[in-house]
N, C-alpha and C. Protein backbone atom coordinates (compact mmCIF):
# COMPACT_ATOMS: atom_id res chain seq x y z
N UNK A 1 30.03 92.28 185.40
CA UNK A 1 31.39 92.63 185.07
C UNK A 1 31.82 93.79 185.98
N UNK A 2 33.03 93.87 186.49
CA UNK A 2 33.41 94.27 187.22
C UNK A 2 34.08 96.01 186.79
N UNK A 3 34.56 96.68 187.06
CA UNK A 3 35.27 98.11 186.83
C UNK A 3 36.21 97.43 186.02
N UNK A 4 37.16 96.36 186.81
CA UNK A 4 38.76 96.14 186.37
C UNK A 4 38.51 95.31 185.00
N UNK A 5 37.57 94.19 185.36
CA UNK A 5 37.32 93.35 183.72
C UNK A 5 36.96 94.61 182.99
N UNK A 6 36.50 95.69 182.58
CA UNK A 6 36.02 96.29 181.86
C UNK A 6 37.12 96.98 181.75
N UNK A 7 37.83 97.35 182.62
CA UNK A 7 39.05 98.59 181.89
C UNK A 7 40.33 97.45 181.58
N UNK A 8 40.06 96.23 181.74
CA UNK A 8 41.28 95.39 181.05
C UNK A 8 40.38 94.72 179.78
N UNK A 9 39.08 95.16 179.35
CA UNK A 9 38.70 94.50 178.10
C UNK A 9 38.79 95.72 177.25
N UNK A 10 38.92 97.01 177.79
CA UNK A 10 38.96 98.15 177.06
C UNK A 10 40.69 98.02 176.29
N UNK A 11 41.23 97.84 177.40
CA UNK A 11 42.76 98.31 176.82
C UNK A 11 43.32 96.75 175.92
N UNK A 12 42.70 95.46 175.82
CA UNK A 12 42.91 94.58 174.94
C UNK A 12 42.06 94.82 173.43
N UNK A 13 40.86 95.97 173.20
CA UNK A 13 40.16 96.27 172.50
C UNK A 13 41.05 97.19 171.76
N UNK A 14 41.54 98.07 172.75
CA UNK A 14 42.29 99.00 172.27
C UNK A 14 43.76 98.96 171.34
N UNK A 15 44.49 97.56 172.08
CA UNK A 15 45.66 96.72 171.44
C UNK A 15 45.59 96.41 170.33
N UNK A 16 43.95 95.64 170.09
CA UNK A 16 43.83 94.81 168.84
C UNK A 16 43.48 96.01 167.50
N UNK A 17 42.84 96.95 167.97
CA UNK A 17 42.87 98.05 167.19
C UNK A 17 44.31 98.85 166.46
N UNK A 18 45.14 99.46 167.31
CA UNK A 18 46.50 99.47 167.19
C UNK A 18 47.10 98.70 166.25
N UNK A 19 47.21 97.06 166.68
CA UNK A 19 47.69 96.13 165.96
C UNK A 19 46.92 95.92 164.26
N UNK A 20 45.79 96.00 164.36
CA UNK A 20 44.95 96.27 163.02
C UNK A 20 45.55 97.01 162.16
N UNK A 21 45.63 98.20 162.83
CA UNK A 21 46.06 99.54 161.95
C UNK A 21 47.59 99.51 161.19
N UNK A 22 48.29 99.17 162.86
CA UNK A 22 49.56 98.72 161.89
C UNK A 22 49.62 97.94 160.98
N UNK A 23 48.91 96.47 161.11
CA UNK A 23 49.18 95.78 159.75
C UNK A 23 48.88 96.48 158.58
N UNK A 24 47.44 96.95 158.34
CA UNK A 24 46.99 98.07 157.25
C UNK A 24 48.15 99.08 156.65
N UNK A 25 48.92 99.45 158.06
CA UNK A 25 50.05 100.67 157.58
C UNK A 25 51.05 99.91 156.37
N UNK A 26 51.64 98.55 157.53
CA UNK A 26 51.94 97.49 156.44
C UNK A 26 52.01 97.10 155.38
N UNK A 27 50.92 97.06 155.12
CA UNK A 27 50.27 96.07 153.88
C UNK A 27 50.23 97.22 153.01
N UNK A 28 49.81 98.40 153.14
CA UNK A 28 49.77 100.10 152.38
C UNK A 28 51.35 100.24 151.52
N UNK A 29 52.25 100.19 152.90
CA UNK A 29 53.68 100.48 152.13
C UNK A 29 53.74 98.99 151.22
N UNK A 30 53.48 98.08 151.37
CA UNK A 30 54.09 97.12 150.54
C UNK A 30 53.47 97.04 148.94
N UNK A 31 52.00 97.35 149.01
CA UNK A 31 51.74 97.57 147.72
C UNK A 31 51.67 99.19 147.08
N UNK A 32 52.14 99.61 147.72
CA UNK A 32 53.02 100.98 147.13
C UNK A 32 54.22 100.64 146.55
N UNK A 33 55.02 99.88 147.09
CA UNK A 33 56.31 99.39 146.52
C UNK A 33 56.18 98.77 145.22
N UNK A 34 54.71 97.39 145.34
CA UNK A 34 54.65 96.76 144.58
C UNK A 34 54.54 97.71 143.11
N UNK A 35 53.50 99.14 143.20
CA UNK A 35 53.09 99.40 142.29
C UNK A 35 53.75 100.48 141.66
N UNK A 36 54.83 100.40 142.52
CA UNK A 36 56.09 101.57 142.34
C UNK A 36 57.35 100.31 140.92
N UNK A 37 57.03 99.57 141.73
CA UNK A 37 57.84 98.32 140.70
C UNK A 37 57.45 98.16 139.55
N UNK A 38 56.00 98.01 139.71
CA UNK A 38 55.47 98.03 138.37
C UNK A 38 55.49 98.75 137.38
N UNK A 39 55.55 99.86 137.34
CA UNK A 39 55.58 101.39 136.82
C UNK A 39 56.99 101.30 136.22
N UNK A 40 58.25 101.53 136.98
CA UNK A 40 59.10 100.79 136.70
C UNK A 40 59.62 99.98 135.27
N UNK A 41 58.39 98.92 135.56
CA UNK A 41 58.76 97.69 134.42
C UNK A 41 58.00 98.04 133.48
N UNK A 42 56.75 98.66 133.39
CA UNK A 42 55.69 99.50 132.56
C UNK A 42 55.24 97.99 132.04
N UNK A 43 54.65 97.71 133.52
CA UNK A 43 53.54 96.63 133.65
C UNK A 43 52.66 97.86 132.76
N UNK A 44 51.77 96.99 132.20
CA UNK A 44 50.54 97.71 131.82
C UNK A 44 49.61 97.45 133.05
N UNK A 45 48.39 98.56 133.32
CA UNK A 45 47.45 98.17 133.89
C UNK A 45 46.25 98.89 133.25
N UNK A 46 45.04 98.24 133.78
CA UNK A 46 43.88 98.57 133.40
C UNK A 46 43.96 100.10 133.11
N UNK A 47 44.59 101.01 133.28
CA UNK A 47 44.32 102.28 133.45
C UNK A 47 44.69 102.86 132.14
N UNK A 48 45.85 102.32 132.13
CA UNK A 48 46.52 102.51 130.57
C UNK A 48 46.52 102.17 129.45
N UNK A 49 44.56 101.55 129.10
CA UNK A 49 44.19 101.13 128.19
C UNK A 49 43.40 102.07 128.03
N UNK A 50 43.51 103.49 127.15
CA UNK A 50 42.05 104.28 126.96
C UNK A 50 42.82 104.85 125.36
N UNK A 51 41.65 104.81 124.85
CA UNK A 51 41.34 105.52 123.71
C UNK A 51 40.61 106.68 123.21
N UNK A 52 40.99 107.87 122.62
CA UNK A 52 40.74 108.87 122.16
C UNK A 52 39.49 108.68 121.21
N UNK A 53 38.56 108.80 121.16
CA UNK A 53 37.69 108.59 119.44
C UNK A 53 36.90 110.13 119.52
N UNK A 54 37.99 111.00 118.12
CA UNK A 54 37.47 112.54 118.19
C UNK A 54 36.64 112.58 117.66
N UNK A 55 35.59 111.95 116.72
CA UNK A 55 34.30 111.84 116.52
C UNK A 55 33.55 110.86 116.69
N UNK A 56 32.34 110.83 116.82
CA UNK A 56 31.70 109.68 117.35
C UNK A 56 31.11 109.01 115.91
N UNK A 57 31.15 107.71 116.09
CA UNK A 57 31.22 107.17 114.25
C UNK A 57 30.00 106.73 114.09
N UNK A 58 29.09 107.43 114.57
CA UNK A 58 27.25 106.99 114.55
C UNK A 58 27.31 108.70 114.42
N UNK A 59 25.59 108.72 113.84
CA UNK A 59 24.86 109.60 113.76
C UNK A 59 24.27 109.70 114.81
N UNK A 60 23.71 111.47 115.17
CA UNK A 60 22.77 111.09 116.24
C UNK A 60 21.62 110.80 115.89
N UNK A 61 21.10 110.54 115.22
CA UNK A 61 19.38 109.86 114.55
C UNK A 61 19.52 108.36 115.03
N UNK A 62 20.93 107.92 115.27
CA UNK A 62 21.01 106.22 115.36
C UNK A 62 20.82 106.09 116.87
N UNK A 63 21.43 107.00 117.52
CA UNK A 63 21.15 106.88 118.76
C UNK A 63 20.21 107.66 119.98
N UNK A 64 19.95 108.58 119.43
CA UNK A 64 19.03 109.54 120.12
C UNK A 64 19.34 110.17 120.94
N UNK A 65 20.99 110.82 121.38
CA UNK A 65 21.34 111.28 122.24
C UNK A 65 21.14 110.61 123.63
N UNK A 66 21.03 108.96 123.51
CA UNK A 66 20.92 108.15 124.65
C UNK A 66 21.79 107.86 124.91
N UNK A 67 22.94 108.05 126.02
CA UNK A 67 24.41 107.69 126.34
C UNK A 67 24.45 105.92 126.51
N UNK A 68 23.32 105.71 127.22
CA UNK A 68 23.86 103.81 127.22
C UNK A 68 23.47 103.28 125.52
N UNK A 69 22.62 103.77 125.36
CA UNK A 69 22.65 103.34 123.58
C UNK A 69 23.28 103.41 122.76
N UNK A 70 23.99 104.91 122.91
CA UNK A 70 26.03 105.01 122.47
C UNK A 70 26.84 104.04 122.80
N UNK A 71 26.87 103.78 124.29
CA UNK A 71 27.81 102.80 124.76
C UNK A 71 28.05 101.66 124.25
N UNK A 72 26.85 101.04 124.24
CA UNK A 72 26.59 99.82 123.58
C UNK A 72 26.93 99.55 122.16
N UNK A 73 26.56 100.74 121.31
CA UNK A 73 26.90 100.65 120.09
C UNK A 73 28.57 100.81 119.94
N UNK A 74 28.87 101.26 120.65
CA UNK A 74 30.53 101.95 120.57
C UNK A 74 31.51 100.76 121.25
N UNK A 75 30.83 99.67 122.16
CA UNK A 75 31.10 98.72 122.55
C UNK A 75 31.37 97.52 121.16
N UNK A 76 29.89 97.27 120.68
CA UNK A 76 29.97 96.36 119.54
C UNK A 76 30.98 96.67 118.40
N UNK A 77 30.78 97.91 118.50
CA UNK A 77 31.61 98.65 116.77
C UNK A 77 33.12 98.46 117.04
N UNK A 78 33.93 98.43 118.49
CA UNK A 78 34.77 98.25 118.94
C UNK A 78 35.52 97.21 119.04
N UNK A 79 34.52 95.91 119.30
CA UNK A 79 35.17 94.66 119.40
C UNK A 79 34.71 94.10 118.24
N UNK A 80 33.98 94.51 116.91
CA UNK A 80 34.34 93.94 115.79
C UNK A 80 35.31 94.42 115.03
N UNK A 81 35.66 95.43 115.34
CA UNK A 81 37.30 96.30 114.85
C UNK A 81 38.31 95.18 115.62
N UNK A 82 38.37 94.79 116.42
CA UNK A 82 39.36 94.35 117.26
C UNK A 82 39.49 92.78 116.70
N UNK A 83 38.31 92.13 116.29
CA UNK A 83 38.31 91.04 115.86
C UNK A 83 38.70 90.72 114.79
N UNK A 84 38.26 91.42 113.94
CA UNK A 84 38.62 91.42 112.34
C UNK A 84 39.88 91.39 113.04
N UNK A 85 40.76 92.46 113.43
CA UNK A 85 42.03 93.10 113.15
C UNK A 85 42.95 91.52 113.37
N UNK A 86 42.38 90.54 114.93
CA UNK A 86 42.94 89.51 115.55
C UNK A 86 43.12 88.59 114.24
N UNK A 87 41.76 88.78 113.69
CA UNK A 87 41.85 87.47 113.10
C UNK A 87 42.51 87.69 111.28
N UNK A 88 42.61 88.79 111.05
CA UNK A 88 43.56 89.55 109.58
C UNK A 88 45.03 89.16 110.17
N UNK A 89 45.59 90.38 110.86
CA UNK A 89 46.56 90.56 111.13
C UNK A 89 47.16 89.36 111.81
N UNK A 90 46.96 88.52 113.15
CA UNK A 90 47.74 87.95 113.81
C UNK A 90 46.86 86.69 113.34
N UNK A 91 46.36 86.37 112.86
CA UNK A 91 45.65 84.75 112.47
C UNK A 91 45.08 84.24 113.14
N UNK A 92 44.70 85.06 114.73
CA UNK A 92 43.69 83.85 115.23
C UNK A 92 42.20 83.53 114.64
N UNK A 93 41.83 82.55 115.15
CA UNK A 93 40.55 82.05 114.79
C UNK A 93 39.53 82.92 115.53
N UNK A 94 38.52 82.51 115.22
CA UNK A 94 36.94 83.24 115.72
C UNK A 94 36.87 83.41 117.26
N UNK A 95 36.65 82.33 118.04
CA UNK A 95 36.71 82.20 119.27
C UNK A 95 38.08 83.41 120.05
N UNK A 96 39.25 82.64 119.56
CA UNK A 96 40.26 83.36 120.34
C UNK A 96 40.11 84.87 120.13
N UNK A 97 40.10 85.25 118.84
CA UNK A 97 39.82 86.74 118.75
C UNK A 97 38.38 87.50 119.29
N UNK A 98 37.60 86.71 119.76
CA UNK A 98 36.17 87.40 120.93
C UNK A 98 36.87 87.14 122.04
N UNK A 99 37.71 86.10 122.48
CA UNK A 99 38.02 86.53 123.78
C UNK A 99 39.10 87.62 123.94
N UNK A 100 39.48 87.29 123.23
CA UNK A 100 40.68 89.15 123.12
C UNK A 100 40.46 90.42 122.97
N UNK A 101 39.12 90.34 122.68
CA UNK A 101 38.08 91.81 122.24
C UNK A 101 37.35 92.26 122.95
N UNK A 102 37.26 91.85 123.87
CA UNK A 102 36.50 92.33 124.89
C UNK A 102 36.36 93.71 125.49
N UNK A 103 35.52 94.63 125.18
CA UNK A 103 35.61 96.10 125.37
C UNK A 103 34.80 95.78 127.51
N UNK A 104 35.80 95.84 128.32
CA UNK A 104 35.20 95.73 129.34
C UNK A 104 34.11 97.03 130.14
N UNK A 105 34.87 97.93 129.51
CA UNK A 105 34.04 99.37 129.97
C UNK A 105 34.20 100.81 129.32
N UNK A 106 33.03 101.66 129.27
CA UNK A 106 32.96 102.46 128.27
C UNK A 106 33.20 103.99 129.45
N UNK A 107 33.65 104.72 129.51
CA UNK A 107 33.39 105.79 130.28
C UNK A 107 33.73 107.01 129.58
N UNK A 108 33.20 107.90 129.86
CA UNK A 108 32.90 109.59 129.48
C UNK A 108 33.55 110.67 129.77
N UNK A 109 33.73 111.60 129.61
CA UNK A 109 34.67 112.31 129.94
C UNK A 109 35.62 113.60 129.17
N UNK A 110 35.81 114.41 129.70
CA UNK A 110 35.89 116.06 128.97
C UNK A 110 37.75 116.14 129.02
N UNK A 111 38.09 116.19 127.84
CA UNK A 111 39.68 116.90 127.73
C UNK A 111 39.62 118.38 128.12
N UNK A 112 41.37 119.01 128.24
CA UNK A 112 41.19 119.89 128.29
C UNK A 112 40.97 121.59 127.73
N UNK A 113 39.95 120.66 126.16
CA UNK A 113 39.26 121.50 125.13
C UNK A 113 37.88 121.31 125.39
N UNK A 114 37.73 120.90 126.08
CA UNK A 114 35.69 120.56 126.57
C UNK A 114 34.97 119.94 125.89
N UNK A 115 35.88 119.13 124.60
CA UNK A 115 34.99 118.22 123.91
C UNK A 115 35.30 117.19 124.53
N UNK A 116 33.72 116.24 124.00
CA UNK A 116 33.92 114.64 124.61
C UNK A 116 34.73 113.98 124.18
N UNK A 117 35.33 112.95 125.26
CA UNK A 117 36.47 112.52 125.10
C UNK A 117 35.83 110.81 125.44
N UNK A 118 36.41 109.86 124.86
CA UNK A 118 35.76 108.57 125.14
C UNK A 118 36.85 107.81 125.63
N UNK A 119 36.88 107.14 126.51
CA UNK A 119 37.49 106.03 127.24
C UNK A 119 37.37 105.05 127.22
N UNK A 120 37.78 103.92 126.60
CA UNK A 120 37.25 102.79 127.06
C UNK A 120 38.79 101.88 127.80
C-alpha cells in the first residue's frame, strides 16, 4: 500500500466515523423528544413503579439479616398481596392475576432520613 492509498483510507475511515457520530447525535435528540412526550402524557415507565414499605413485615429471626433472603421473601409476600387484591377486587382468575403480579425487581436504598427504603 502506497502513502496516497493510506492517507485516502485514513480520511474515508475518518468520514465514516463523523457520519456514525452524527447519526448517534440524531437518534439522541429524537428519543429525548420521544421521552420528553412521554412525560408529557404521564406515560408511566418502569421507574415510576416504586414503593415505600416503612417496616419490613418479617422478623429478623426469619431472615437472618440475609438481603437476598429478604428479597425473595418480600418478592413472594408482594405478589400474593397483588393477587388476592386482582382476583377480590377486579375478578380476574388465577392465571391472569400471576401474570399481573409480577414483582420484577427488588432494590435497596436510603431516604433522606437514613432509614431503609425499599423499591421495588
Amino acid at each position: 500500500m502506497t502513502r496516497e492509498q493510506g492517507s485516502v483510507l485514513i480520511v474515508v475511515l475518518d468520514l465514516i466515523i463523523v457520519f456514525l457520530f452524527c447519526c448517534a447525535i440524531i437518534r439522541l435528540r429524537w428519543y429525548e423528544d420521544l421521552y420528553g412526550r412521554d412525560r408529557q402524557l404521564q406515560r408511566p415507565m418502569i421507574e415510576d413503579f416504586s414503593i415505600y414499605i416503612p417496616e419490613i413485615p418479617f422478623k429478623t429471626e426469619e431472615y437472618n439479616d440475609n438481603p437476598d433472603l429478604l428479597t425473595a421473601m418480600l418478592a413472594v409476600s408482594l405478589e400474593e398481596i397483588l393477587i388476592k387484591k386482582f382476583m377480590d377486587e377486579d375478578g380476574l382468575d388465577e392465571l391472569e392475576a400471576q401474570d399481573l403480579s409480577q414483582v420484577s425487581s427488588i432494590h435497596y436504598g436510603m431516604n433522606k432520613h437514613h432509614s431503609l427504603t425499599y423499591l421495588v
